[in-house]
C-alpha atoms as a PDB file:
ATOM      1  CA  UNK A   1      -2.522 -45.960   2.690  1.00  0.00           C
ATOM      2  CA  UNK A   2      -0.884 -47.838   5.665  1.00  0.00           C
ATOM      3  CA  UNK A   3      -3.807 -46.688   7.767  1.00  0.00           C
ATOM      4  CA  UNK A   4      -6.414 -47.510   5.226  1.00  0.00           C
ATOM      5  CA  UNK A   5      -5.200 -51.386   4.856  1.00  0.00           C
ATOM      6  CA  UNK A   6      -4.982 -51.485   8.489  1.00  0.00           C
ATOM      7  CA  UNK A   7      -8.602 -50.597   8.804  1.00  0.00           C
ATOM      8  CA  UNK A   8      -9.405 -52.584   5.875  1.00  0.00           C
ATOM      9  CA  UNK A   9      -8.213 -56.193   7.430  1.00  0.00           C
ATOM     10  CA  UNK A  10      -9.379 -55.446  10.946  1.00  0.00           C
ATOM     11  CA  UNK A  11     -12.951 -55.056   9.234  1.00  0.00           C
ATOM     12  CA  UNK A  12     -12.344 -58.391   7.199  1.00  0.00           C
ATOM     13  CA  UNK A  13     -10.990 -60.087  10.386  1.00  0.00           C
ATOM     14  CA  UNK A  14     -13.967 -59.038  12.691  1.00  0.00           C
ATOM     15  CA  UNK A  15     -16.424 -59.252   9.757  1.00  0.00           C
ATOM     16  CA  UNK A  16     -15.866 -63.036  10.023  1.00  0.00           C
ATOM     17  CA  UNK A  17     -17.212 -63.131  12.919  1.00  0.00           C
ATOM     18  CA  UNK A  18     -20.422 -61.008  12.293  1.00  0.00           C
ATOM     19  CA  UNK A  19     -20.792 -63.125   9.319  1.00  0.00           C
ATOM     20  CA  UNK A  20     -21.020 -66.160  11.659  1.00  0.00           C
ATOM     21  CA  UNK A  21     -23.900 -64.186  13.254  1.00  0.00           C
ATOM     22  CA  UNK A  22     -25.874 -64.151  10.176  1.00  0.00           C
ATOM     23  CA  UNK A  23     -25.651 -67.394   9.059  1.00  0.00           C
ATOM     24  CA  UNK A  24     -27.342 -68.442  12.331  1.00  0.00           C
ATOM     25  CA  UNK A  25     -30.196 -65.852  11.994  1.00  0.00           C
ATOM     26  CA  UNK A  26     -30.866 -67.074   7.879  1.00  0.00           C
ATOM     27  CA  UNK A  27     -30.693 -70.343   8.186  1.00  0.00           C
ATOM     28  CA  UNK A  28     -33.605 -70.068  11.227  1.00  0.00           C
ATOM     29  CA  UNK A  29     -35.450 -67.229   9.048  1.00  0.00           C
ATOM     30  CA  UNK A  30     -35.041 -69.512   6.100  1.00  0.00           C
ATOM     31  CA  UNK A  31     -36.175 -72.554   7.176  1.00  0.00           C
ATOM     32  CA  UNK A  32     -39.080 -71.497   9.468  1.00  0.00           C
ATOM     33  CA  UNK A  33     -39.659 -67.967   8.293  1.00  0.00           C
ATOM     34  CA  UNK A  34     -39.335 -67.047  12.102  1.00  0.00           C
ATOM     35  CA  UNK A  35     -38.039 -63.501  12.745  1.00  0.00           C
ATOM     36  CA  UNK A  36     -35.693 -64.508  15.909  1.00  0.00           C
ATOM     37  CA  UNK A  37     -35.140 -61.432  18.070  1.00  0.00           C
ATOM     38  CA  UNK A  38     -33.682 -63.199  20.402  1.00  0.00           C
ATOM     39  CA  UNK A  39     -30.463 -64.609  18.697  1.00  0.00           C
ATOM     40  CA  UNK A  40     -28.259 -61.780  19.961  1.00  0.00           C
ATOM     41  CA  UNK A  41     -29.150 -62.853  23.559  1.00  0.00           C
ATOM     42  CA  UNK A  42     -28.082 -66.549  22.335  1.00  0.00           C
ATOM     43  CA  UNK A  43     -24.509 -65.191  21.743  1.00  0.00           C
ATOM     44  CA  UNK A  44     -24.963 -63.377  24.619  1.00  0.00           C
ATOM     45  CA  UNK A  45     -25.614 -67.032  26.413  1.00  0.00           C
ATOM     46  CA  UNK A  46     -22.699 -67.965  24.609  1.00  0.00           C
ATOM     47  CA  UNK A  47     -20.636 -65.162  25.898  1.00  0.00           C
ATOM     48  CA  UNK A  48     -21.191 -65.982  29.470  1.00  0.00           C
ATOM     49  CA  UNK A  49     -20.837 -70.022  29.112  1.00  0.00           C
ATOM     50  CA  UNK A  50     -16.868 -69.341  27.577  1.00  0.00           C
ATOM     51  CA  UNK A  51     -16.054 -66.785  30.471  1.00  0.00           C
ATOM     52  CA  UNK A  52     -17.252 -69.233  33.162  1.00  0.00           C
ATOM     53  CA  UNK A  53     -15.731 -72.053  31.461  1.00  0.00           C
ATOM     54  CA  UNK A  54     -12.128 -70.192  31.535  1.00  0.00           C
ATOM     55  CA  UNK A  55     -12.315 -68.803  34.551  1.00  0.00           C
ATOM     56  CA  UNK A  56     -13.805 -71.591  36.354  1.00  0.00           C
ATOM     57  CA  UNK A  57     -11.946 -74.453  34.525  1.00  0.00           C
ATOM     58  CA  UNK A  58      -9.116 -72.396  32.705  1.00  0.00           C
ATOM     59  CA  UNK A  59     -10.709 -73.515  28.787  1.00  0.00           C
ATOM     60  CA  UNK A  60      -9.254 -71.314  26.424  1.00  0.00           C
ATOM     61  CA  UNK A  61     -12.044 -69.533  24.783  1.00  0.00           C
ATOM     62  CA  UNK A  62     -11.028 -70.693  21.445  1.00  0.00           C
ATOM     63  CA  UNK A  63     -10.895 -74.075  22.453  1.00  0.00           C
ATOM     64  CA  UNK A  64     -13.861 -73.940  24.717  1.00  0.00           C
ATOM     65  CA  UNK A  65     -16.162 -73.703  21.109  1.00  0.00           C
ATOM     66  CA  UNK A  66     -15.782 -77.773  21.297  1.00  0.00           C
ATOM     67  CA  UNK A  67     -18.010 -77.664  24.693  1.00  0.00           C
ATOM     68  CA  UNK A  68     -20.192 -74.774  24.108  1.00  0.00           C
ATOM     69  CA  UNK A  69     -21.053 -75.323  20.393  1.00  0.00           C
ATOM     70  CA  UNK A  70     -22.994 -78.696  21.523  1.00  0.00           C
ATOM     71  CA  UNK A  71     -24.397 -76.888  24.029  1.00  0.00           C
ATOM     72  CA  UNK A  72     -25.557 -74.225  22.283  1.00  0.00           C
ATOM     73  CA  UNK A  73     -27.553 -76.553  19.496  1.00  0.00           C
ATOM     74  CA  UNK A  74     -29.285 -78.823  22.410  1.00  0.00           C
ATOM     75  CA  UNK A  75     -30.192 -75.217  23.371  1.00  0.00           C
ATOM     76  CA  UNK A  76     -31.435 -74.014  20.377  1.00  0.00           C
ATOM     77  CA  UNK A  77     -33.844 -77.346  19.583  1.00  0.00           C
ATOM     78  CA  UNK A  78     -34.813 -77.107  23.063  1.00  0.00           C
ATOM     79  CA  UNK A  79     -36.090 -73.353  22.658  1.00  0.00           C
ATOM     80  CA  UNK A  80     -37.666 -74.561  19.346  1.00  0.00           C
ATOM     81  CA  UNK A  81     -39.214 -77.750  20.419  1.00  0.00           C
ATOM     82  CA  UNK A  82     -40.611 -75.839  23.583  1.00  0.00           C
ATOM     83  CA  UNK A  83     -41.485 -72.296  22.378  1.00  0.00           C
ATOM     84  CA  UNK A  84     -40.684 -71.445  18.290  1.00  0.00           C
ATOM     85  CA  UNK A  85     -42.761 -74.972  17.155  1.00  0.00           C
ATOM     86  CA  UNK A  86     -46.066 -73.382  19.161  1.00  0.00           C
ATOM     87  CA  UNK A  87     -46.214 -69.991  17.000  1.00  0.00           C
ATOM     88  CA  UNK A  88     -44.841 -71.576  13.321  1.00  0.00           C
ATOM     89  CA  UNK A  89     -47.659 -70.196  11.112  1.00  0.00           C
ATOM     90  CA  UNK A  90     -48.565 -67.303  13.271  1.00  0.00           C
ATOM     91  CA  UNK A  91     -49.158 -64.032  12.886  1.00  0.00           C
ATOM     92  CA  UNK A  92     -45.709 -62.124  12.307  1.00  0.00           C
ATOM     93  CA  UNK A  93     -46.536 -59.642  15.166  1.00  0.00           C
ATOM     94  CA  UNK A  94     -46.995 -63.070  17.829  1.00  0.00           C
ATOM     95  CA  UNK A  95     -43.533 -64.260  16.333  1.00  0.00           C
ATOM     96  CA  UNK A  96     -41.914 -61.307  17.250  1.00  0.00           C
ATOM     97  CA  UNK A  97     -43.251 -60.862  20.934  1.00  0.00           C
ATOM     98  CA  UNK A  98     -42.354 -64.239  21.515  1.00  0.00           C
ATOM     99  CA  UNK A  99     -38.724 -64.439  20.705  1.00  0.00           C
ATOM    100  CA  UNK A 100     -38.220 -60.843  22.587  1.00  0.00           C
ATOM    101  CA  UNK A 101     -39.913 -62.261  25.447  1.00  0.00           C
ATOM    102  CA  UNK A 102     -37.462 -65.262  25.309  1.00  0.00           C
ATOM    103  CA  UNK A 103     -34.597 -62.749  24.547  1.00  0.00           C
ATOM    104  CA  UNK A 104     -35.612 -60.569  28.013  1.00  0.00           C
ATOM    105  CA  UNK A 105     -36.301 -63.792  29.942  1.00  0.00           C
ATOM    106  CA  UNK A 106     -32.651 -64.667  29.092  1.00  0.00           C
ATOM    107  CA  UNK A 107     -31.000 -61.465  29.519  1.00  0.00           C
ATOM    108  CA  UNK A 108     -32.804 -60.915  32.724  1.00  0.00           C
ATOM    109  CA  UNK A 109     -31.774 -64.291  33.972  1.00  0.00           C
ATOM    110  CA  UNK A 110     -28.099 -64.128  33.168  1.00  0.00           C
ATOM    111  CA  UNK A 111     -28.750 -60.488  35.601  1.00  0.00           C
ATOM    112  CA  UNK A 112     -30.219 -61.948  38.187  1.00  0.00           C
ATOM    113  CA  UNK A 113     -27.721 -65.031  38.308  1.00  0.00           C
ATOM    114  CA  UNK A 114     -24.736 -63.019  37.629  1.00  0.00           C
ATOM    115  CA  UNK A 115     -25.454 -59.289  38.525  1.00  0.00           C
ATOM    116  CA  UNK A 116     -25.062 -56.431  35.769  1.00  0.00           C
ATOM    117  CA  UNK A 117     -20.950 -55.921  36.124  1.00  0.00           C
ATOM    118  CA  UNK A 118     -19.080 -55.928  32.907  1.00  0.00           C
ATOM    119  CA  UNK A 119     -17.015 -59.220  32.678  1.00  0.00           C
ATOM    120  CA  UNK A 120     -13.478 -59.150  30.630  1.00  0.00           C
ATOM    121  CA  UNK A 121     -12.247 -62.627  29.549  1.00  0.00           C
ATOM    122  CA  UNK A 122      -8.434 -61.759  29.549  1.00  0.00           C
ATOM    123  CA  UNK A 123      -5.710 -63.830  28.313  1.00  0.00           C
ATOM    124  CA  UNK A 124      -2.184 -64.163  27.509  1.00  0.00           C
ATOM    125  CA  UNK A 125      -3.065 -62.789  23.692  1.00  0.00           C
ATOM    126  CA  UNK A 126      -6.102 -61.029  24.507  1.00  0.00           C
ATOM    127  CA  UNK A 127      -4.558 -57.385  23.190  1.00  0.00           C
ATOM    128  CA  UNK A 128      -1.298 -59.175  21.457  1.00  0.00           C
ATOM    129  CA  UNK A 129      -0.962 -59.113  18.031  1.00  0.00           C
ATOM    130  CA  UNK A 130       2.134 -59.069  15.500  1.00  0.00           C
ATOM    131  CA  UNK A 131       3.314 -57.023  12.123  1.00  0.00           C
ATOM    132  CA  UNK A 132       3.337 -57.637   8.908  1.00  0.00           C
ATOM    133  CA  UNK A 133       4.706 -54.806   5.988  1.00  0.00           C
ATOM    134  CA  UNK A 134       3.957 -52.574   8.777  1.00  0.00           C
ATOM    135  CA  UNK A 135       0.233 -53.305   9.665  1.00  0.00           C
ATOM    136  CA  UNK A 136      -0.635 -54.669  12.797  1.00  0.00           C
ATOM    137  CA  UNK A 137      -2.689 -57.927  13.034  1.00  0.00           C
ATOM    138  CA  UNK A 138      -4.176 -58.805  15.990  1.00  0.00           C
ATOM    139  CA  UNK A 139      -3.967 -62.181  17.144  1.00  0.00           C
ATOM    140  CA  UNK A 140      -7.420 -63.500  18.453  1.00  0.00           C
ATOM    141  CA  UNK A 141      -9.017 -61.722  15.458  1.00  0.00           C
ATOM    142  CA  UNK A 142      -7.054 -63.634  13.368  1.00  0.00           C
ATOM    143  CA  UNK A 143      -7.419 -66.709  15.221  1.00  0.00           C
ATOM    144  CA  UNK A 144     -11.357 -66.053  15.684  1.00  0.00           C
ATOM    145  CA  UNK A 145     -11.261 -65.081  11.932  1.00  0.00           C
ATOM    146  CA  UNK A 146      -9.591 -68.607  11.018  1.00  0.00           C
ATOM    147  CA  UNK A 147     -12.201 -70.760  13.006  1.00  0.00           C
ATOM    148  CA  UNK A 148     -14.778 -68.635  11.503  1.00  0.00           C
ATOM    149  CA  UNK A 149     -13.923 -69.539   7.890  1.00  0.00           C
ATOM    150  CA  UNK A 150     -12.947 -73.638   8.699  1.00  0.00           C
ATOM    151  CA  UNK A 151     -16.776 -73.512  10.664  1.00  0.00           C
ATOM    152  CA  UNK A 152     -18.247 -71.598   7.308  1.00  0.00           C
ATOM    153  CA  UNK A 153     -16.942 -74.098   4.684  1.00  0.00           C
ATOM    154  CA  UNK A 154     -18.083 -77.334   7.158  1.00  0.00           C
ATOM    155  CA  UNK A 155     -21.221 -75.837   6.893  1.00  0.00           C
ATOM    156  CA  UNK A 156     -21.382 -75.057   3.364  1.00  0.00           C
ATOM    157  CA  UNK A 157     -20.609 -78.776   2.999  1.00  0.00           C
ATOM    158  CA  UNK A 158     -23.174 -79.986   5.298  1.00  0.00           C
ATOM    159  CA  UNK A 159     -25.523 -77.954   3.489  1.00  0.00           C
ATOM    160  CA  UNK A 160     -24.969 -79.294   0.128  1.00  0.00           C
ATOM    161  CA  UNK A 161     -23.250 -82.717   1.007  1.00  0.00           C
ATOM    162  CA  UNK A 162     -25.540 -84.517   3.503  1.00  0.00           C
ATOM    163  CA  UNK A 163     -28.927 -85.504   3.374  1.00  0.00           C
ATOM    164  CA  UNK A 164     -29.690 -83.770   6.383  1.00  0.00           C
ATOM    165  CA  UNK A 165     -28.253 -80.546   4.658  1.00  0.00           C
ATOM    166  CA  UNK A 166     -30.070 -80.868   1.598  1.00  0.00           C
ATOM    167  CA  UNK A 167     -33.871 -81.922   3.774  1.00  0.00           C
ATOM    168  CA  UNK A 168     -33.037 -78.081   5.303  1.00  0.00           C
ATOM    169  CA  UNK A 169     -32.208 -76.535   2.229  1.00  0.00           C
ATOM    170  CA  UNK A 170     -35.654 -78.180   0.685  1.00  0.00           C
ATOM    171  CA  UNK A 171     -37.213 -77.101   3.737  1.00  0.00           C
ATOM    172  CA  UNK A 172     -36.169 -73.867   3.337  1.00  0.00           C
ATOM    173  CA  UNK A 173     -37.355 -73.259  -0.776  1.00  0.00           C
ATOM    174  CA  UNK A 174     -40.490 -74.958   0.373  1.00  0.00           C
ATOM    175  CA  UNK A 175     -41.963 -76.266   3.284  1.00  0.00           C
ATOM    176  CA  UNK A 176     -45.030 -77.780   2.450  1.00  0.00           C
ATOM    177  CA  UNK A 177     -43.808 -79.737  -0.883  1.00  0.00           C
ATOM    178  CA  UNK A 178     -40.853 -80.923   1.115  1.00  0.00           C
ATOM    179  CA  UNK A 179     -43.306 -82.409   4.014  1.00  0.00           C
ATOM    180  CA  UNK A 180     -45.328 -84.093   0.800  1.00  0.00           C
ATOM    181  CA  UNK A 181     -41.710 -85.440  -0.159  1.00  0.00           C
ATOM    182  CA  UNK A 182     -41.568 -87.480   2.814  1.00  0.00           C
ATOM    183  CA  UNK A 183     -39.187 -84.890   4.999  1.00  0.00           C
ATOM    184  CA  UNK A 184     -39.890 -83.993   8.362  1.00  0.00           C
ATOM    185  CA  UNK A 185     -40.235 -80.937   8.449  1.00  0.00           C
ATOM    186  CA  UNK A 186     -40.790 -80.744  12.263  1.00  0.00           C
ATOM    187  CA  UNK A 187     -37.233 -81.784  12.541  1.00  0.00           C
ATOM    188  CA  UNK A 188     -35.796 -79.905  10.424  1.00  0.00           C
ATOM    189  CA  UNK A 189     -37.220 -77.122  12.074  1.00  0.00           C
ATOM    190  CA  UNK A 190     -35.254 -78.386  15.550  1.00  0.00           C
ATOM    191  CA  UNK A 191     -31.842 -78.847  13.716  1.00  0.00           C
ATOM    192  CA  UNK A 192     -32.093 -75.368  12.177  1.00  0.00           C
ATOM    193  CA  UNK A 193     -33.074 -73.440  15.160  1.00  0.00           C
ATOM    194  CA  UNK A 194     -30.185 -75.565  16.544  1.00  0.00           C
ATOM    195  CA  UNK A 195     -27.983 -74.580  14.185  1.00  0.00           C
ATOM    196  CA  UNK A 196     -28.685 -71.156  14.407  1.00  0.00           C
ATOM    197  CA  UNK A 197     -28.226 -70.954  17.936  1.00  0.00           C
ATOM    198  CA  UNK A 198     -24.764 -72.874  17.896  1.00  0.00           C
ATOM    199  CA  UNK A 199     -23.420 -70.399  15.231  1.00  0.00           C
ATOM    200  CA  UNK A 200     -24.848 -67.488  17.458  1.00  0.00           C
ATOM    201  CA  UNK A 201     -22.925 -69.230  20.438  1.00  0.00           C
ATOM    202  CA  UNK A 202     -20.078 -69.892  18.745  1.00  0.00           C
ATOM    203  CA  UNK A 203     -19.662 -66.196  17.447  1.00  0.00           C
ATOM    204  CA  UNK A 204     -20.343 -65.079  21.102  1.00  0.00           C
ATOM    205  CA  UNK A 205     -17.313 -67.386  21.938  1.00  0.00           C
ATOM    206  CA  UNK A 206     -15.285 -66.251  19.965  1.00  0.00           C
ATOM    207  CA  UNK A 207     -15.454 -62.520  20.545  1.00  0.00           C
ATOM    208  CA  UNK A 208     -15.388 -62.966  24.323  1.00  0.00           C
ATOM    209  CA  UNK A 209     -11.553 -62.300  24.397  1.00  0.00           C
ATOM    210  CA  UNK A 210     -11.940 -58.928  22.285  1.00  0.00           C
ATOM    211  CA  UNK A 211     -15.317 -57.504  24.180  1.00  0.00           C
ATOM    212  CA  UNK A 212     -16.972 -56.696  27.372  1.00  0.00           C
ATOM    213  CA  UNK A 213     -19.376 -59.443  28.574  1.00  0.00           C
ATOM    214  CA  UNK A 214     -22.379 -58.169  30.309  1.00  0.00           C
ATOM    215  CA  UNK A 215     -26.344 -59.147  30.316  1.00  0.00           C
ATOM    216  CA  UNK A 216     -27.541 -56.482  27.817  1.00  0.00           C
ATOM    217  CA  UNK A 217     -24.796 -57.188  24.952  1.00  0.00           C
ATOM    218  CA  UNK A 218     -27.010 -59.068  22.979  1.00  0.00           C
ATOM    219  CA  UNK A 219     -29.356 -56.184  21.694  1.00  0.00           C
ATOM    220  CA  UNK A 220     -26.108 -54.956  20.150  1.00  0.00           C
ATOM    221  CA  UNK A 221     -25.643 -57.926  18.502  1.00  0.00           C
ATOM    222  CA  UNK A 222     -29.073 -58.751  17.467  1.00  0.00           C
ATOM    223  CA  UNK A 223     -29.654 -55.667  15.494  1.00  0.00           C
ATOM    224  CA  UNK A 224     -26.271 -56.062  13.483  1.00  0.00           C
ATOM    225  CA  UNK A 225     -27.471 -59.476  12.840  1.00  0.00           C
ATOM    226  CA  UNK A 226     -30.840 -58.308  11.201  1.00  0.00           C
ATOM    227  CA  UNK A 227     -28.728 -55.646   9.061  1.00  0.00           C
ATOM    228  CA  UNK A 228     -26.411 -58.149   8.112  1.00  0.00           C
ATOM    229  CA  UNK A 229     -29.146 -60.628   7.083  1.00  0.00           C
ATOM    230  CA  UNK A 230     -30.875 -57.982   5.210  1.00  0.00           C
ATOM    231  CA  UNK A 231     -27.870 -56.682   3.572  1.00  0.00           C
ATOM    232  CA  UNK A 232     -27.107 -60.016   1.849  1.00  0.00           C
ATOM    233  CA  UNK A 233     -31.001 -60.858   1.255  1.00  0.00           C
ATOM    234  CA  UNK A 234     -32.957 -62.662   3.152  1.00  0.00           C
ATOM    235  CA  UNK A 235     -32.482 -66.567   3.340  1.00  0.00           C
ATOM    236  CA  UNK A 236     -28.995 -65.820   1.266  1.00  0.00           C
ATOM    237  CA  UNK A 237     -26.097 -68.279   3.755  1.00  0.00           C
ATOM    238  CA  UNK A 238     -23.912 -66.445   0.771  1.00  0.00           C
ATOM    239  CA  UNK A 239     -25.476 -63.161   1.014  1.00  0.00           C
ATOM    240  CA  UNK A 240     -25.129 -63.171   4.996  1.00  0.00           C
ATOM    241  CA  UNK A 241     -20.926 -64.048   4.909  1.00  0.00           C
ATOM    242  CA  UNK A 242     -20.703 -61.179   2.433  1.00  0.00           C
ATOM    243  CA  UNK A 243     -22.659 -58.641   4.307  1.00  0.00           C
ATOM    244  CA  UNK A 244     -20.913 -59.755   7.547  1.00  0.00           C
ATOM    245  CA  UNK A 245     -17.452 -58.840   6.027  1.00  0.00           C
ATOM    246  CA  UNK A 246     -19.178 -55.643   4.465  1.00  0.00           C
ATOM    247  CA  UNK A 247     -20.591 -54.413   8.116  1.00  0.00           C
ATOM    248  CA  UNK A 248     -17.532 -55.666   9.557  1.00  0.00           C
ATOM    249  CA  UNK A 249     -15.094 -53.230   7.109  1.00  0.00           C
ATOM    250  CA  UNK A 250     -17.720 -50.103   7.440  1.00  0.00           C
ATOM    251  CA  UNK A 251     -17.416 -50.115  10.536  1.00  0.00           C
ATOM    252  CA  UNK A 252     -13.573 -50.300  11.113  1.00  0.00           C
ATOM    253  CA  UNK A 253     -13.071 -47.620   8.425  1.00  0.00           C
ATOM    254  CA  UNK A 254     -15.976 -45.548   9.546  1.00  0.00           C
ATOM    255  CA  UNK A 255     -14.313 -45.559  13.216  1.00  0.00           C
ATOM    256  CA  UNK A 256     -10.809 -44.875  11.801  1.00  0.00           C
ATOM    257  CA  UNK A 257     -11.653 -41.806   8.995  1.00  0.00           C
ATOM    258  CA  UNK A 258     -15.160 -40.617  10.981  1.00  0.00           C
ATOM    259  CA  UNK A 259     -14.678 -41.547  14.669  1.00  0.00           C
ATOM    260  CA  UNK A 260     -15.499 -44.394  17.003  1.00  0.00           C
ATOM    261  CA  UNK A 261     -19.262 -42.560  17.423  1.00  0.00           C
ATOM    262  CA  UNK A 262     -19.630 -42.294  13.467  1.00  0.00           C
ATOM    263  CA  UNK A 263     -19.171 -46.070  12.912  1.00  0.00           C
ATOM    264  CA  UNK A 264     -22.659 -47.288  13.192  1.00  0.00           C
ATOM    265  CA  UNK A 265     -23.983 -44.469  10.980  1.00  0.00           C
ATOM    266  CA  UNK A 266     -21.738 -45.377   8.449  1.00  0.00           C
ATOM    267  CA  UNK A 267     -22.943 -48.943   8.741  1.00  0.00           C
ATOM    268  CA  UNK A 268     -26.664 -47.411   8.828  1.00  0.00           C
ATOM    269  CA  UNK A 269     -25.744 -45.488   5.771  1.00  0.00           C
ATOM    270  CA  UNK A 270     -24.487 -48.028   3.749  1.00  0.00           C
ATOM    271  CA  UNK A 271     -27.372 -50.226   4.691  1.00  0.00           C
ATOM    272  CA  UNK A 272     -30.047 -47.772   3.767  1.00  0.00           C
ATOM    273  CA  UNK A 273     -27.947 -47.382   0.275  1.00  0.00           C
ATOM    274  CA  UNK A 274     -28.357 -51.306  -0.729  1.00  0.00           C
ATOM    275  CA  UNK A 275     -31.972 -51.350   0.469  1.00  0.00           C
ATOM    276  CA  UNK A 276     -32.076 -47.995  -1.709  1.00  0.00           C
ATOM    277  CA  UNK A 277     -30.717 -49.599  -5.233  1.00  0.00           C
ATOM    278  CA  UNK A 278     -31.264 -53.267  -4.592  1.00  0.00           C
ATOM    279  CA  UNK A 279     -34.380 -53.509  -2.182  1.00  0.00           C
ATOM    280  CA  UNK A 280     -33.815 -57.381  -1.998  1.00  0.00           C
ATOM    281  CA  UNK A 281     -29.825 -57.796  -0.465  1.00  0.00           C
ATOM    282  CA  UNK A 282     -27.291 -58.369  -2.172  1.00  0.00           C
ATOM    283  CA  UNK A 283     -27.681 -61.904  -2.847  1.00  0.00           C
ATOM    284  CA  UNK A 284     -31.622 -62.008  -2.509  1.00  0.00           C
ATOM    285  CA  UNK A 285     -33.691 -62.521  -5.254  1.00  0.00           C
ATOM    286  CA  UNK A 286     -36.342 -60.094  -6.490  1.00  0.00           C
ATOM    287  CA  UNK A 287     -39.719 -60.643  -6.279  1.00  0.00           C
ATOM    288  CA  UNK A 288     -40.110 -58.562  -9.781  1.00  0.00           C
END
């Protein structure tokens, strides 16, 4: 049982995280319908800007978010301004070349600029972490797990609160009766790619004390982020923190009862099984 709990908050704690991942990708799919294969290379970006800014400066990672989150957004409306705005309204297929082509360009840069090597951020409480009824927490998973949820429910409230929040959200149910409402859609389309990006960065920040850095981590990342998104249904900022958490304990309890090399099948497995039952997510809504 000890083992099981154990398994079972570890998943919770890192599931934060991955759910921070898939808030980014729905809030660009939802908004601009724009299937971004590149997102897990904008953690990856992410990744590399906290490293360099604690070994370089000595910024804590955790505190470093405050820098790169910015950062990460002028980013983000940069890439959309410059590259997403050109292909909004085409074909799927020329969506999906484009934002692997800005995913390589990326990953290939961060190469050549930095070489291949693996990169570990390590700090004072990079493998601490402390007890509790006999299960052991670990500390930056619990910290990253904390920022996580205080970043989730500032976001919620932006969403629902703000003007600016509720222009996106119309965006997203409907783009062309929110342009003949007087919203620009344009922008909204800058601050959500924005968004998404500085979530994705954020995540990558986060993590960076727990994983190995390295040009090529981002395909990792990218694919949990399209299960996750999936998982919870499309468009769903609800559906994506739940299936975060739900990927997130799979895979800790897959690794513990199954093996580290069983994990992502179990996560695989209990993907295909929603898609199986409830074709739309978790949270989506059915088209029937």
């Amino acid at each position: 049982m000890t083992i099981f709990l154990q398994s079972l908050i570890s998943g919770i704690l890192i599931g934060g995280v991955y759910a921070l991942i898939g808030i980014g990708l729905t809030i660009i799919f939802g908004v601009m319908r724009v299937i971004n294969f590149a997102h897990g290379d904008l953690l990856m970006v992410g990744m590399y800007g906290t490293f360099y800014l604690f070994t370089l400066f000595n910024i804590d990672p955790f505190i470093s978010i405050v820098i790169t989150m910015p950062l990460m957004f002028l980013y983000g409306g940069f890439l959309q301004k410059v590259f997403i705005n050109r292909i909004l309204g085409a074909l799927p297929q020329n969506q999906i070349l484009l934002t692997i082509g800005m995913g390589l360009i990326m990953s290939n840069g961060i190469m050549l600029a930095f070489t291949s090597d693996y990169k570990i951020l390590s700090t004072d409480y990079s493998s601490s972490s402390f007890d509790i009824l006999g299960i052991s927490i670990s500390t930056p998973l619990l910290i990253s797990f904390a920022i996580t949820a205080g970043i989730t429910v500032v976001l919620y409230w932006f969403l629902l609160k703000t003007d600016t929040g509720q222009a996106i959200r119309a965006t997203a149910q409907d783009r062309e009766a929110a342009q003949l409402m007087g919203i620009n859609v344009k922008r909204m389309s800058i601050i959500a790619f924005g968004l998404g990006a500085s979530l994705a960065g954020t995540a990558g920040a986060l993590i960076s004390p727990t994983y190995y850095i390295f040009p090529q981590v981002g395909s990792t990342f990218t694919l949990k982020a399209f299960v996750i998104t999936v998982l919870g249904g499309m468009g769903s900022i609800v559906g994506a923190t739940l299936g975060g958490i739900l990927i997130g304990v799979a895979e800790s309890i897959g690794g513990v009862y199954f093996g580290s090399g069983w994990k992502e099948v179990v996560v695989f497995v209990l993907f295909l099984l929603v898609l199986l039952f409830k074709p739309s997510g978790l949270m989506g809504k059915s088209n029937t």
